[in-house]
C-alpha atoms as a PDB file:
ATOM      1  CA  UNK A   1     -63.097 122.992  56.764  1.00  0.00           C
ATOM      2  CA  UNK A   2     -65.464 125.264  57.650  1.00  0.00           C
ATOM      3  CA  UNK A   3     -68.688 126.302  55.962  1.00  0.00           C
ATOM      4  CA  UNK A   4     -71.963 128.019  55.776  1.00  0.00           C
ATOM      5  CA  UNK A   5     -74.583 125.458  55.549  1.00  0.00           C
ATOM      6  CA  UNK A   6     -76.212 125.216  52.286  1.00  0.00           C
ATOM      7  CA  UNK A   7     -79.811 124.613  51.699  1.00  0.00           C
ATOM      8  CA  UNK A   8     -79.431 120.833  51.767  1.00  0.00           C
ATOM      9  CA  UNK A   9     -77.453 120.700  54.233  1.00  0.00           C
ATOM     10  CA  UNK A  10     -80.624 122.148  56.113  1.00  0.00           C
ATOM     11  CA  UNK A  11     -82.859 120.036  54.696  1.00  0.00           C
ATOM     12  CA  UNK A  12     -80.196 116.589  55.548  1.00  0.00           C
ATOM     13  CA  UNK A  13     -80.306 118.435  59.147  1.00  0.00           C
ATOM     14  CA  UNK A  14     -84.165 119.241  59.325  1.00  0.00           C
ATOM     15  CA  UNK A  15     -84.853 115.614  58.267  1.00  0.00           C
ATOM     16  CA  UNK A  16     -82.569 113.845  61.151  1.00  0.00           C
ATOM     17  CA  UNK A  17     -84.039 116.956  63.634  1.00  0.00           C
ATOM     18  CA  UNK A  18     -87.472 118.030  62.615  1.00  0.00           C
ATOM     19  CA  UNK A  19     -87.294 119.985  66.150  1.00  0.00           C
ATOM     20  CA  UNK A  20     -84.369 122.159  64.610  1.00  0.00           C
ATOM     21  CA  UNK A  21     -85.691 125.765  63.926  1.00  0.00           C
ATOM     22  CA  UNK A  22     -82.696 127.650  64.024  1.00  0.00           C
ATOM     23  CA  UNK A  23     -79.084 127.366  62.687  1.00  0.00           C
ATOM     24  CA  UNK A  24     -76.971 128.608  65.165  1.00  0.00           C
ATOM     25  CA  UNK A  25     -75.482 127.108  68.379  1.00  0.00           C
ATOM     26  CA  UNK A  26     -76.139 127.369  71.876  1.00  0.00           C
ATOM     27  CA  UNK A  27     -72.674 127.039  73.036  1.00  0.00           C
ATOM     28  CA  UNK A  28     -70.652 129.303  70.788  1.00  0.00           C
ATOM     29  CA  UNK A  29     -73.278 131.825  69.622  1.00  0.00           C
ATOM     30  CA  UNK A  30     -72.255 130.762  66.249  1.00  0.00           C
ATOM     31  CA  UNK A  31     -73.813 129.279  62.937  1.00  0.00           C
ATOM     32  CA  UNK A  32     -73.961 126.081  62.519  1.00  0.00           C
ATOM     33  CA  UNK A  33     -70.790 124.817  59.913  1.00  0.00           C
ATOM     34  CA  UNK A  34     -71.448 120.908  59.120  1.00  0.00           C
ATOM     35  CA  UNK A  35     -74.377 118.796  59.855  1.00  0.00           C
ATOM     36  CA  UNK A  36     -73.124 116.029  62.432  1.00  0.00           C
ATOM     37  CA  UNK A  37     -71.833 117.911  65.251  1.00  0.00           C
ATOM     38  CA  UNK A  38     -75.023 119.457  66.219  1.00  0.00           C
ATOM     39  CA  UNK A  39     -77.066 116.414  65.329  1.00  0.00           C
ATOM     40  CA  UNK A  40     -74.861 114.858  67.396  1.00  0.00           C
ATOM     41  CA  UNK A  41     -74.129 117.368  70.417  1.00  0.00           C
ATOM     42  CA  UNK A  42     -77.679 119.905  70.075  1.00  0.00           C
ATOM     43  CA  UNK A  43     -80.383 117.157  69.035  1.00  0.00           C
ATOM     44  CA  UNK A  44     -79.530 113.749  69.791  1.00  0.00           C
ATOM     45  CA  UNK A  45     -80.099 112.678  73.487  1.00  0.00           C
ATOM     46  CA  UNK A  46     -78.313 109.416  73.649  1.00  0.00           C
ATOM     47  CA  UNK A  47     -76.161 107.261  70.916  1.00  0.00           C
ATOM     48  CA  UNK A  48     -79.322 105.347  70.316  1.00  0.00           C
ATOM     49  CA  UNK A  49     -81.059 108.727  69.684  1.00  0.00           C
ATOM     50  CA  UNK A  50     -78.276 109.690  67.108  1.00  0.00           C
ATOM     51  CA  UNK A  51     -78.854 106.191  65.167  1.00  0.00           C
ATOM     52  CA  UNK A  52     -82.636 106.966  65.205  1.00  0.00           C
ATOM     53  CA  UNK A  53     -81.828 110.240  63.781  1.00  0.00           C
ATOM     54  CA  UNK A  54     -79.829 108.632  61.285  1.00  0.00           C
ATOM     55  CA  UNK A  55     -82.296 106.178  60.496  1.00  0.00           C
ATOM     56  CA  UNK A  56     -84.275 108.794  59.011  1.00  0.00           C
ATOM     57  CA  UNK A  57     -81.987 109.621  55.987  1.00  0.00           C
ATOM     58  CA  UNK A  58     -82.247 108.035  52.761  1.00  0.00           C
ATOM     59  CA  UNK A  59     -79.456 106.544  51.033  1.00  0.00           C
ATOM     60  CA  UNK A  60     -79.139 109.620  48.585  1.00  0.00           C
ATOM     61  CA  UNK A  61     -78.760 111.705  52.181  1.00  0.00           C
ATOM     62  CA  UNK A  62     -76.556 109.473  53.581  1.00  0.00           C
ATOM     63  CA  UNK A  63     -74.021 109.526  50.103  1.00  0.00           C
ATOM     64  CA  UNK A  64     -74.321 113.169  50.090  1.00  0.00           C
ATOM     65  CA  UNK A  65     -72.980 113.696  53.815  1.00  0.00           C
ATOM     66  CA  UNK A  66     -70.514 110.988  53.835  1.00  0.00           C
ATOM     67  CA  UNK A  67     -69.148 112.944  49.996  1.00  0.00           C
ATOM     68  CA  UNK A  68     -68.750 116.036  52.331  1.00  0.00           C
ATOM     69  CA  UNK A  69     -66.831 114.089  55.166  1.00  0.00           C
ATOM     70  CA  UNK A  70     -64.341 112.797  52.583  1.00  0.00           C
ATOM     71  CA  UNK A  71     -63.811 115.770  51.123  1.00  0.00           C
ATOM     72  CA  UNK A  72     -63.258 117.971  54.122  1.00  0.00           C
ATOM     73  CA  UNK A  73     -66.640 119.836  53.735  1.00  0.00           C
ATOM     74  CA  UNK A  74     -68.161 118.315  56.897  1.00  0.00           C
ATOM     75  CA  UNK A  75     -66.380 118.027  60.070  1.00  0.00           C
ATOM     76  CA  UNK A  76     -66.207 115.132  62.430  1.00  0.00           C
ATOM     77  CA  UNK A  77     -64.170 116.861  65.055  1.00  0.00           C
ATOM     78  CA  UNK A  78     -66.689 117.455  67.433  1.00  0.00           C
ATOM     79  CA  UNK A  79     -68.912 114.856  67.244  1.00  0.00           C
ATOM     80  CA  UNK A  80     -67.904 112.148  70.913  1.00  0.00           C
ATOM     81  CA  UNK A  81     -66.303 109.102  69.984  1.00  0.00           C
ATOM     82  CA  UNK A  82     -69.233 106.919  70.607  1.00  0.00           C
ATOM     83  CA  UNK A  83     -71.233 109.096  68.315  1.00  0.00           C
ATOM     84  CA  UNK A  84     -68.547 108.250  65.603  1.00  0.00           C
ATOM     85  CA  UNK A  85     -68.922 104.579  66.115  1.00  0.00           C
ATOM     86  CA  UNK A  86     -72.749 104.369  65.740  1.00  0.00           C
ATOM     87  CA  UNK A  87     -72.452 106.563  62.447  1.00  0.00           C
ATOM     88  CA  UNK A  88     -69.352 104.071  60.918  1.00  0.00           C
ATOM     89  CA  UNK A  89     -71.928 101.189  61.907  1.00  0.00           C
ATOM     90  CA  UNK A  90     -74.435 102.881  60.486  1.00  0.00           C
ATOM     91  CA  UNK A  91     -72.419 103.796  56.875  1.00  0.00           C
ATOM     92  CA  UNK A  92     -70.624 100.294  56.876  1.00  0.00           C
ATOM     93  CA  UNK A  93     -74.541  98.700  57.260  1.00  0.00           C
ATOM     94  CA  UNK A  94     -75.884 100.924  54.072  1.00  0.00           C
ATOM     95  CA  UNK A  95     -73.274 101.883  52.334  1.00  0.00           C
ATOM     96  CA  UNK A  96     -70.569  99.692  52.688  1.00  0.00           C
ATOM     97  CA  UNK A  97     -67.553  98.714  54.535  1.00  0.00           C
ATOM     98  CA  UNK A  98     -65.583 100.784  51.647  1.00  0.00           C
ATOM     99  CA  UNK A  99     -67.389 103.720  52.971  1.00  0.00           C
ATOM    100  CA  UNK A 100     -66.918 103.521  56.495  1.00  0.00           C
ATOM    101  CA  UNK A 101     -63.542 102.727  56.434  1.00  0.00           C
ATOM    102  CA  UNK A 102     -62.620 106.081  54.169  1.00  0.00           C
ATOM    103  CA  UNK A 103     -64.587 108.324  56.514  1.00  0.00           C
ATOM    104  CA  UNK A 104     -62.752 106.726  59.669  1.00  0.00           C
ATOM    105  CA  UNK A 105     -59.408 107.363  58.122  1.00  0.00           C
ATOM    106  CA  UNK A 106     -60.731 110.579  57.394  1.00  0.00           C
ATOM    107  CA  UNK A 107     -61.889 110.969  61.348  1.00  0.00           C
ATOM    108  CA  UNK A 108     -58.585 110.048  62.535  1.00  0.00           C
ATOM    109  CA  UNK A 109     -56.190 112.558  60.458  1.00  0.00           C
ATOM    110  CA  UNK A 110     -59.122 115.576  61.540  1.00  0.00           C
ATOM    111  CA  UNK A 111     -58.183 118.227  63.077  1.00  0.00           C
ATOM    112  CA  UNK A 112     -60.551 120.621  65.271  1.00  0.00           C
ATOM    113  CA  UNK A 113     -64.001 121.062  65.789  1.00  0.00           C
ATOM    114  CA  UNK A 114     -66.826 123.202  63.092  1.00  0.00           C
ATOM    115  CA  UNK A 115     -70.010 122.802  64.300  1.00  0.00           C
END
């Protein structure tokens, strides 16, 4: 589901890409509509990159993005499969295997692409 990105959303996106200074993206002319994608796709130059982005979330960040993958708010669609892995890792290693195994369930009945 598609959405305009709320203010902590742009902090959550800001902290993982201090470099960020715009909300729109370079492909599709078009704002930005979850997080992950164009952490993913705009900012992160390897998978490696992505975890070090990652890395720089707090817990309370972390809860608050995987809440928005589970409930539809923040799309997966988008982000490569390799991407996906380092970020289940990455939720199953602070959060929980619980966790990661919702938002992968979650991943595979997605539909589409919102950046």
């Amino acid at each position: 589901m598609a959405r305009i990105l709320s203010e902590r959303d742009t902090a959550v996106l800001k902290k993982a890409a201090p470099e960020c200074t715009g909300l729109v993206c370079a492909g599709s002319g078009g704002p930005y509509r979850s997080v992950l994608p164009p952490l993913a796709n705009h900012y992160a130059a390897d998978a490696a990159d992505f975890l070090a982005r990652l890395e720089r979330l707090d817990d309370d960040d972390l809860r608050y993005l995987v809440g928005l993958v589970l409930d539809g708010s923040e799309s997966l669609g988008c982000v490569p499969p390799d991407y996906i892995e380092v970020f289940l890792t990455f939720v199953d290693n602070r959060l929980g295997r619980d966790a990661a195994l919702s938002i992968l369930q979650h991943y595979e009945s997605e539909d589409g692409c919102a950046l």
